[in-house]
Structure formats: C-alpha cells, structure tokens
N, C-alpha and C. Protein backbone atom coordinates (compact mmCIF):
# COMPACT_ATOMS: atom_id res chain seq x y z
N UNK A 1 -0.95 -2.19 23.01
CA UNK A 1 -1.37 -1.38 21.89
C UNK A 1 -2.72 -0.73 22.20
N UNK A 2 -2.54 0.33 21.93
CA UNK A 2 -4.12 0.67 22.07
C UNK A 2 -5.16 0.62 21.18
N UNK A 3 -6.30 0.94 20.86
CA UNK A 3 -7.36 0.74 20.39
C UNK A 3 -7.10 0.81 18.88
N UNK A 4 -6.95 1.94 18.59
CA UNK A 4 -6.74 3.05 17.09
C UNK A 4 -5.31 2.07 16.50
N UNK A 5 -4.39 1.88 17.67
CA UNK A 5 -3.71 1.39 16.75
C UNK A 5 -3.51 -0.07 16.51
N UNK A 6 -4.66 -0.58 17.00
CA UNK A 6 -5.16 -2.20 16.60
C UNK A 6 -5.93 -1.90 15.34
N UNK A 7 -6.84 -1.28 15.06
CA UNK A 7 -7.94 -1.09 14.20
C UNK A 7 -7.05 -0.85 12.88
N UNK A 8 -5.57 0.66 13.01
CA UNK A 8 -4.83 0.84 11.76
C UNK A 8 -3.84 -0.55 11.79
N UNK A 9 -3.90 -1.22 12.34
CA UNK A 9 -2.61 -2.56 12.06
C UNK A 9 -3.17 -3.23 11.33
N UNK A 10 -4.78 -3.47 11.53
CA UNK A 10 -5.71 -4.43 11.23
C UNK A 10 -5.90 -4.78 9.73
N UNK A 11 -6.51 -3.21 9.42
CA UNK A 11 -6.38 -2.06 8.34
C UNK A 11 -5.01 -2.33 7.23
N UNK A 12 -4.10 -1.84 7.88
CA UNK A 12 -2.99 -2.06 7.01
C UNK A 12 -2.80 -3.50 6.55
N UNK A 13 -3.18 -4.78 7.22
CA UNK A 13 -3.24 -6.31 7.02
C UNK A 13 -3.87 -6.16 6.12
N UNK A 14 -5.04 -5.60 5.86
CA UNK A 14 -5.87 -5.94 4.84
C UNK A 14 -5.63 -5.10 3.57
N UNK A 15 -4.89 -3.90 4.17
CA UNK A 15 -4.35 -3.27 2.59
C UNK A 15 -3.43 -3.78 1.46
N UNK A 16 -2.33 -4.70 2.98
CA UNK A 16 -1.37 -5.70 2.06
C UNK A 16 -1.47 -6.49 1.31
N UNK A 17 -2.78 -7.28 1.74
CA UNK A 17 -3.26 -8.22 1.03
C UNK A 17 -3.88 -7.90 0.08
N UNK A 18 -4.53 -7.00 0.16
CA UNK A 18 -5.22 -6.61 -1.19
C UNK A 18 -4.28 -5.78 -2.59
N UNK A 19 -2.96 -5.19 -2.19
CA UNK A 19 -2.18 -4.66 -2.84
C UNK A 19 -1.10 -6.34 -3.47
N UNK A 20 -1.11 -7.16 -2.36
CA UNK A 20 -0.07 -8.46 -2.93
C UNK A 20 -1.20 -9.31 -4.24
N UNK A 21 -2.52 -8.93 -4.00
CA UNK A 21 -3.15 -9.89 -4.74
C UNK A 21 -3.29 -9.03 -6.35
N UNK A 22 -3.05 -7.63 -6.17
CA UNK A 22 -3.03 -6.95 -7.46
C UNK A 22 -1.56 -6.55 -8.14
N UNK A 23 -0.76 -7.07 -7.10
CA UNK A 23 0.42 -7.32 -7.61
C UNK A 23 1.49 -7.83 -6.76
N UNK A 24 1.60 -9.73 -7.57
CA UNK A 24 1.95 -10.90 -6.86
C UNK A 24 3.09 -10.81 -6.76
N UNK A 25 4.07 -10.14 -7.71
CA UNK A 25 5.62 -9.91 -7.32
C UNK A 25 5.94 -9.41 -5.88
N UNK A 26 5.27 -9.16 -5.73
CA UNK A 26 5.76 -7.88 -4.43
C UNK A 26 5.44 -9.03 -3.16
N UNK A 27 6.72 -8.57 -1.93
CA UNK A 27 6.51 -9.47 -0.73
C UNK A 27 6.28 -8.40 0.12
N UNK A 28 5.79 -9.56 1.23
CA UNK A 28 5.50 -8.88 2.82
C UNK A 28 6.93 -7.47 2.99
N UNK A 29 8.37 -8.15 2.75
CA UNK A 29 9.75 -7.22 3.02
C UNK A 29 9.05 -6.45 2.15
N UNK A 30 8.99 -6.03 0.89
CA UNK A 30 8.79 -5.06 -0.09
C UNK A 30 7.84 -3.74 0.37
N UNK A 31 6.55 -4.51 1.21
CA UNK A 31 5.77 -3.30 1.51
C UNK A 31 5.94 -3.24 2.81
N UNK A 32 7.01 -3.73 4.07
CA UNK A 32 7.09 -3.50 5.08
C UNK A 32 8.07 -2.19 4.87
N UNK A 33 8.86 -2.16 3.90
CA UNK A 33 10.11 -1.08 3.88
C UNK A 33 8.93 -0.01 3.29
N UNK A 34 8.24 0.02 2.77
CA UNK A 34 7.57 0.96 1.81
C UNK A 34 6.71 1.70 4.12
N UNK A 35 6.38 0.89 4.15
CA UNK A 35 6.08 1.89 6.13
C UNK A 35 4.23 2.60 5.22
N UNK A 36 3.67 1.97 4.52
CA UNK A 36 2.18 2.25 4.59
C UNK A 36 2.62 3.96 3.39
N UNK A 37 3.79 3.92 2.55
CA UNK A 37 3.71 5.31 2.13
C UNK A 37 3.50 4.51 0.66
N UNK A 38 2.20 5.40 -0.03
CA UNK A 38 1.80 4.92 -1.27
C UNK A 38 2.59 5.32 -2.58
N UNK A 39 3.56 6.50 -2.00
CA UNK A 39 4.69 6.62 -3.23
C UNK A 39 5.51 5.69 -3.43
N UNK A 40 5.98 5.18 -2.24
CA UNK A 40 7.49 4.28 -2.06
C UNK A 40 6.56 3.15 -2.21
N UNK A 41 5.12 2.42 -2.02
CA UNK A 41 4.87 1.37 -2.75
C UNK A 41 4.71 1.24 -4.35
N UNK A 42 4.18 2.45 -4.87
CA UNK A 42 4.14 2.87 -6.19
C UNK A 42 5.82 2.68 -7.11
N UNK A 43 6.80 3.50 -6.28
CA UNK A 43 7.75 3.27 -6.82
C UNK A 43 8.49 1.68 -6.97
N UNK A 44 8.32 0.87 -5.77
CA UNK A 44 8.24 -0.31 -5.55
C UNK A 44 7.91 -1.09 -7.12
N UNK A 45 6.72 -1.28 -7.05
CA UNK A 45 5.76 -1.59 -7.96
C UNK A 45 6.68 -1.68 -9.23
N UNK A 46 6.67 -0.42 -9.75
CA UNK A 46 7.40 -0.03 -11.03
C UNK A 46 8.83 -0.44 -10.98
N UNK A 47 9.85 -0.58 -9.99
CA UNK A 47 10.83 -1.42 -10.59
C UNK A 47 10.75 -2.38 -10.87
N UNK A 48 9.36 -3.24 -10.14
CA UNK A 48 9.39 -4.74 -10.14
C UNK A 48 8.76 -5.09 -11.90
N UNK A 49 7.46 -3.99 -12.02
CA UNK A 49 6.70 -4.17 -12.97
C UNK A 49 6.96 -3.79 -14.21
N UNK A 50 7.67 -2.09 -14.01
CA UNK A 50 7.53 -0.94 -14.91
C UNK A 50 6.38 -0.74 -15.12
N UNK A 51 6.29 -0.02 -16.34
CA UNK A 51 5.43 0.82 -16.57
C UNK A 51 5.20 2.21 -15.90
N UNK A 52 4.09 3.35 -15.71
CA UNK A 52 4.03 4.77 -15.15
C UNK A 52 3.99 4.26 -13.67
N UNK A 53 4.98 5.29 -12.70
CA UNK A 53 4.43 4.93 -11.80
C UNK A 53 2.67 5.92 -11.01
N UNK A 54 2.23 6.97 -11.90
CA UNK A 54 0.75 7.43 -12.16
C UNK A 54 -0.20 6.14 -12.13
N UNK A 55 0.05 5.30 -12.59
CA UNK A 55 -0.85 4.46 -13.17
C UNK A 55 -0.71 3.33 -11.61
N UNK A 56 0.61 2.73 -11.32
CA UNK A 56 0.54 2.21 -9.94
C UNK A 56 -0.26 2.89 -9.04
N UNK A 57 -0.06 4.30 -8.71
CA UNK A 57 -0.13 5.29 -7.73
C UNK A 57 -2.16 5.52 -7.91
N UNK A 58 -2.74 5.45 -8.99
CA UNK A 58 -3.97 5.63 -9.28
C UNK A 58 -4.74 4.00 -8.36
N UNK A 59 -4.02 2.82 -9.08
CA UNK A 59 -4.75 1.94 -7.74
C UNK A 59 -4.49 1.43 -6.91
N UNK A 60 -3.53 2.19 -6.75
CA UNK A 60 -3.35 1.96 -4.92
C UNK A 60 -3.85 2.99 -4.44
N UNK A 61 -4.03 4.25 -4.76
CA UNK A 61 -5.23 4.84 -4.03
C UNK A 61 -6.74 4.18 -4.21
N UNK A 62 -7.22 3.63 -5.14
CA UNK A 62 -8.77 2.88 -5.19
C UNK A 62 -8.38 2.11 -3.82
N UNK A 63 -7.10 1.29 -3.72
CA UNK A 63 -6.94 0.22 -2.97
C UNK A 63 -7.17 0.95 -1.51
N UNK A 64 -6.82 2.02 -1.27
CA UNK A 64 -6.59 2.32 0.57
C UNK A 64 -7.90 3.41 0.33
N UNK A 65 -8.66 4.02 -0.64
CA UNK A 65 -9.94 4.30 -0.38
C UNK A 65 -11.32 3.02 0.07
N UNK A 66 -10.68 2.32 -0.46
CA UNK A 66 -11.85 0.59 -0.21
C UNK A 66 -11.92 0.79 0.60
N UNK A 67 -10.55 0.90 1.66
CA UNK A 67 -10.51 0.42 3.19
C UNK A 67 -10.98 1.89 4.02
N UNK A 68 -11.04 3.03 3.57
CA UNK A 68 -11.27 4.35 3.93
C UNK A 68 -10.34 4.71 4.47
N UNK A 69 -9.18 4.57 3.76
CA UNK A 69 -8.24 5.79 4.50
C UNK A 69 -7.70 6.28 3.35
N UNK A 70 -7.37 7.90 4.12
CA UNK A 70 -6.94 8.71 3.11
C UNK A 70 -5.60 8.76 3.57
N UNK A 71 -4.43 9.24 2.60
CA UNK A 71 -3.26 9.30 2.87
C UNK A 71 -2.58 8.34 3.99
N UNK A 72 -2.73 7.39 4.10
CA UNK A 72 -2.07 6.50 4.95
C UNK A 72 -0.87 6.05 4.88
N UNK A 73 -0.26 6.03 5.81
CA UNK A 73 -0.16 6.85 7.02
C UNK A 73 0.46 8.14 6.38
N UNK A 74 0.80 8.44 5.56
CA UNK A 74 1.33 9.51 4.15
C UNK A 74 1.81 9.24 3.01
N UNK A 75 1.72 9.98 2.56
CA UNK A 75 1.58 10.31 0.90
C UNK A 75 2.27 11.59 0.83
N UNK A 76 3.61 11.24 -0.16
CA UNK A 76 4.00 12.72 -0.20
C UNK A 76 3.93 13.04 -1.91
C-alpha cells in the first residue's frame, strides 16, 4: 500500500467509528457496502432509523469534516 493510501484507510477507521458511535444500529457490513459514499451511508441510516435523510446527511458531513475530508471518497 502506499503512503496516501495508508493515511485514507486510517482515516476512514476513524470515520467508522465515529459514525457507529452516533449511530449504534449500523455494522462494520452496513458501512463497508456504503464504499466511504455519504449518501448510501445517509440512506443506510434512515432505513435503519428513519427520519430525513437531510438531517443524517448534515452529520455525517460534521462527521468526515472533523477528520478533514471533503467528499470522501464521493458524494453524489
């Protein structure tokens, strides 16, 4: 592996964890299929949770700005 993509693996470890601890339903499978895209975790979210998925989608961006990344790895 090279450098960049030790640092984004690293990165993404710590996004998971911080997204499983703001919402405990959700497993490792759940955001491995989601591939780091904050819609398909958002949508995720909301079948498990309901509610808007705006309102998922609002902190999970706070969540992957903490870590400084923008659009990771995309956002459509």
């Amino acid at each position: 592996m090279k450098m960049n993509e030790n640092v984004a693996k690293g990165k993404w470890l710590e996004i998971k964890g911080d997204v499983q601890k703001a919402w405990g339903k959700l497993t490792d499978d759940d955001l491995d299929k989601a591939k780091g895209d904050i819609k398909k975790i958002a949508e995720i979210i909301q079948q498990k949770y309901g509610a808007a998925e705006a309102e998922h989608r609002k902190k999970l961006s706070e969540i992957f700005k903490k870590h400084e990344i923008k659009n990771w790895p995309k956002s459509n």
